[in-house]
N, C-alpha and C. Protein backbone atom coordinates (compact mmCIF):
# COMPACT_ATOMS: atom_id res chain seq x y z
N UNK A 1 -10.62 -6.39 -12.55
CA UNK A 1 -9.99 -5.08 -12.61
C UNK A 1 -9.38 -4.74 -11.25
N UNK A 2 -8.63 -4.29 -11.34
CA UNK A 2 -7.48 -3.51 -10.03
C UNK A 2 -8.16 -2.49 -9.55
N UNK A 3 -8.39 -2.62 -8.07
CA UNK A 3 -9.12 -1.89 -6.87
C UNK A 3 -8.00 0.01 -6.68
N UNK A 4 -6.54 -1.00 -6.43
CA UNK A 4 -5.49 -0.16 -6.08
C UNK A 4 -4.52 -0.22 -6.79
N UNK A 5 -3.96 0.95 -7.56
CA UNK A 5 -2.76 0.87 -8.04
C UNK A 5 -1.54 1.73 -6.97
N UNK A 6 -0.48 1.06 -6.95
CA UNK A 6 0.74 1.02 -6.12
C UNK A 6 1.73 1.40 -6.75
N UNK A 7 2.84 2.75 -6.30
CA UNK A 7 4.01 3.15 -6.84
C UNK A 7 4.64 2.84 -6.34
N UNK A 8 5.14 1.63 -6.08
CA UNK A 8 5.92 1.52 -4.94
C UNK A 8 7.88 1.84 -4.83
N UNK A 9 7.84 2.42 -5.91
CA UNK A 9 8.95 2.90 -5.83
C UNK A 9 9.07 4.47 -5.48
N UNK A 10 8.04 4.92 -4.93
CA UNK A 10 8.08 6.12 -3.86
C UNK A 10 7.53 5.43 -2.69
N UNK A 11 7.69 4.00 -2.20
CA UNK A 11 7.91 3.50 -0.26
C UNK A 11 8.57 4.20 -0.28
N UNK A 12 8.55 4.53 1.25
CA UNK A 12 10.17 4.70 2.36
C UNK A 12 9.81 3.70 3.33
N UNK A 13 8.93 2.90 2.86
CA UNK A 13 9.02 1.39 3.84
C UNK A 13 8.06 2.02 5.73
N UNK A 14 7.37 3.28 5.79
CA UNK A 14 7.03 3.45 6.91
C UNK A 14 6.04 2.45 7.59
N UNK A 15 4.81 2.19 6.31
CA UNK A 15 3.96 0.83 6.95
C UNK A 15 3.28 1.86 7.36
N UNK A 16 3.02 3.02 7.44
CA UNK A 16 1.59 3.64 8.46
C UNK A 16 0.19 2.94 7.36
N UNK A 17 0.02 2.50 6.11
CA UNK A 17 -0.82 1.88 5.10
C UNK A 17 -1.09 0.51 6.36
N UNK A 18 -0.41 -0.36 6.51
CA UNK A 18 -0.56 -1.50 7.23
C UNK A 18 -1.67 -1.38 8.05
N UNK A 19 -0.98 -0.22 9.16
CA UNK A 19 -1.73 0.12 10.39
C UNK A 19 -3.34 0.81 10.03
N UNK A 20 -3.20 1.40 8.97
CA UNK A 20 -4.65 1.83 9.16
C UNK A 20 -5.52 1.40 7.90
N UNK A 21 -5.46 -0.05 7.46
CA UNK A 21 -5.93 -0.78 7.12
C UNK A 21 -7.00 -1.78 8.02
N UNK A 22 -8.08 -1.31 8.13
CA UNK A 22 -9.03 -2.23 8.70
C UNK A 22 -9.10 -3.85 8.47
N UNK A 23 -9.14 -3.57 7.21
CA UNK A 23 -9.18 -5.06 6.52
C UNK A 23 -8.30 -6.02 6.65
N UNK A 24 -6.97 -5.66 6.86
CA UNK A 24 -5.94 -6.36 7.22
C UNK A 24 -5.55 -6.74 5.74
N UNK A 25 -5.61 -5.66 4.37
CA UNK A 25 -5.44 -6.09 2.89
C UNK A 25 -4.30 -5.65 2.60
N UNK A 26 -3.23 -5.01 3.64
CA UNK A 26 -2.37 -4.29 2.91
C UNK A 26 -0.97 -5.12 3.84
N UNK A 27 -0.11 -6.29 3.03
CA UNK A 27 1.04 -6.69 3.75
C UNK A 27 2.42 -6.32 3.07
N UNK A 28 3.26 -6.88 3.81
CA UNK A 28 4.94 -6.71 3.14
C UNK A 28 5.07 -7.47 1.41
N UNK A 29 5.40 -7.19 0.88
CA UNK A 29 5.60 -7.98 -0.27
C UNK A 29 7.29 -8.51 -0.23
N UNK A 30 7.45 -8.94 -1.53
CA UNK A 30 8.78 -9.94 -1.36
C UNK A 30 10.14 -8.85 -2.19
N UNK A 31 9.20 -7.51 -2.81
CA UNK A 31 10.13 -6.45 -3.62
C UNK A 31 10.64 -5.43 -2.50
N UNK A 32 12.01 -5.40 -3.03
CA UNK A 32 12.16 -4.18 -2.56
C UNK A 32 12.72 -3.29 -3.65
N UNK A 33 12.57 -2.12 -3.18
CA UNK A 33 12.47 -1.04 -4.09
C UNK A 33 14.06 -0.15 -4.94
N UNK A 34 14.25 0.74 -5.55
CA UNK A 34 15.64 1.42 -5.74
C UNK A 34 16.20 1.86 -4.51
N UNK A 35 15.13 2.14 -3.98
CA UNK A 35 15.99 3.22 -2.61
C UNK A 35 15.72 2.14 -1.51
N UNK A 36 15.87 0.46 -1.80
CA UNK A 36 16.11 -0.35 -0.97
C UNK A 36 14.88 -0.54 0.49
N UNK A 37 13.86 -0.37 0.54
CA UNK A 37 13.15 -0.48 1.38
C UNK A 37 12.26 -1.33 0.78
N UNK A 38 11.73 -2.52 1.84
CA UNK A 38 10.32 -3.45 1.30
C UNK A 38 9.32 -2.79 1.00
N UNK A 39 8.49 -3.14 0.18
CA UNK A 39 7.40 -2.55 -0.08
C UNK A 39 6.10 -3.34 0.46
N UNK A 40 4.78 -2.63 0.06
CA UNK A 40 3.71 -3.21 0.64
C UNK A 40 3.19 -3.48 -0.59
N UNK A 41 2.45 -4.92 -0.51
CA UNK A 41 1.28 -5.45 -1.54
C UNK A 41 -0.19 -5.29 -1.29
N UNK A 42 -1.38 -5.21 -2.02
CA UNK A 42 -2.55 -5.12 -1.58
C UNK A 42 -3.51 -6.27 -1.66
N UNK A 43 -4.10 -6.98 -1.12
CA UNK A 43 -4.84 -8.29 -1.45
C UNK A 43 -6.03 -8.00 -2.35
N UNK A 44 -6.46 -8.06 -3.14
CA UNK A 44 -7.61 -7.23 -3.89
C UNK A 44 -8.98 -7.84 -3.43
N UNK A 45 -8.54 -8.94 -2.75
CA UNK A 45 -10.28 -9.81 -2.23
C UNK A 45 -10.58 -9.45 -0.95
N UNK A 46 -9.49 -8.77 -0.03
CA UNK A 46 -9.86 -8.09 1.04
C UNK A 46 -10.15 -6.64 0.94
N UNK A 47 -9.68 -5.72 0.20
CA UNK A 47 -9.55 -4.14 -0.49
C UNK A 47 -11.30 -4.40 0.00
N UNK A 48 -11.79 -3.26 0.33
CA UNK A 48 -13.06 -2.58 0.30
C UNK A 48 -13.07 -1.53 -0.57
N UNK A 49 -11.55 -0.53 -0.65
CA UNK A 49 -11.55 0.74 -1.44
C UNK A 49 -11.90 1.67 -0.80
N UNK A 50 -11.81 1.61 0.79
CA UNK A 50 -11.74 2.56 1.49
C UNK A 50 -11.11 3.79 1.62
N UNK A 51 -9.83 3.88 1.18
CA UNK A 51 -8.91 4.95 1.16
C UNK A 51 -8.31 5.03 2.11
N UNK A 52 -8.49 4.20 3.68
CA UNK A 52 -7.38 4.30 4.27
C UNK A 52 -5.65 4.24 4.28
N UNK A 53 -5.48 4.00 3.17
CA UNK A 53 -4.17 3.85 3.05
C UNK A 53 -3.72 4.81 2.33
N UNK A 54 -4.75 5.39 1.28
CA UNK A 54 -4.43 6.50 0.97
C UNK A 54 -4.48 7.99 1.19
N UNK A 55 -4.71 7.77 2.29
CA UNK A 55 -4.78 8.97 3.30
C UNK A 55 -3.70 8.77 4.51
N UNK A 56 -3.62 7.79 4.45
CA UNK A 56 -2.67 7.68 6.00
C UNK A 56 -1.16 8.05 5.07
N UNK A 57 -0.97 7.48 3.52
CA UNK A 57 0.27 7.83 3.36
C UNK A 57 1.25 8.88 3.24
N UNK A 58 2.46 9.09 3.27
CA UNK A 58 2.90 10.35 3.15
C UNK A 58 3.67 10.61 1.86
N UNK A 59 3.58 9.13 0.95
CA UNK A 59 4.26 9.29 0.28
C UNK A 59 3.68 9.09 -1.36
N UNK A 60 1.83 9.00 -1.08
CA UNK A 60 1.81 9.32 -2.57
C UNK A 60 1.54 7.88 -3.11
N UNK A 61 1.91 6.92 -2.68
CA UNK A 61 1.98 5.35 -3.19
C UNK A 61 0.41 4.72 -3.82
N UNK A 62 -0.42 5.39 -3.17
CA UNK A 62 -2.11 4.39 -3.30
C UNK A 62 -2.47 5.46 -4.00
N UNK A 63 -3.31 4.74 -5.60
CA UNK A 63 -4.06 5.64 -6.05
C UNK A 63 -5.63 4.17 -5.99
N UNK A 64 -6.87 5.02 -5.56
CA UNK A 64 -8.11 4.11 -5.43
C UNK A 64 -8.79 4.11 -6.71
N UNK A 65 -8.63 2.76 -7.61
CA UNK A 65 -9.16 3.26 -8.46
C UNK A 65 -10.64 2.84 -8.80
């Protein structure tokens, strides 16, 4: 089962998710989005389900499930 689900078509590509990822679970993926910015993927074997990413974001993208 899926740790994190990802909208990633509300990125704006900022990456503050990256940075305050302890785990080092959250990288660039190979999509980019409508409004043209890369998006981020989540590794699910590194995910703890911390919520750092979903707190650091501004845009709504991480729901912990």
């Amino acid at each position: 089962m899926s740790k994190v689900k990802l909208e990633v078509e509300r990125c704006k590509g900022c990456y503050l998710c990256m940075d305050a990822c302890k785990k080092e679970a959250i990288s660039l993926s190979d999509y980019t989005n409508k409004k043209g910015f890369v998006t981020v993927q989540v590794d699910e074997e590194k995910c703890v389900q911390c919520g750092a990413c979903y707190t650091m974001c501004p845009d709504l993208v991480f729901e912990i499930l």
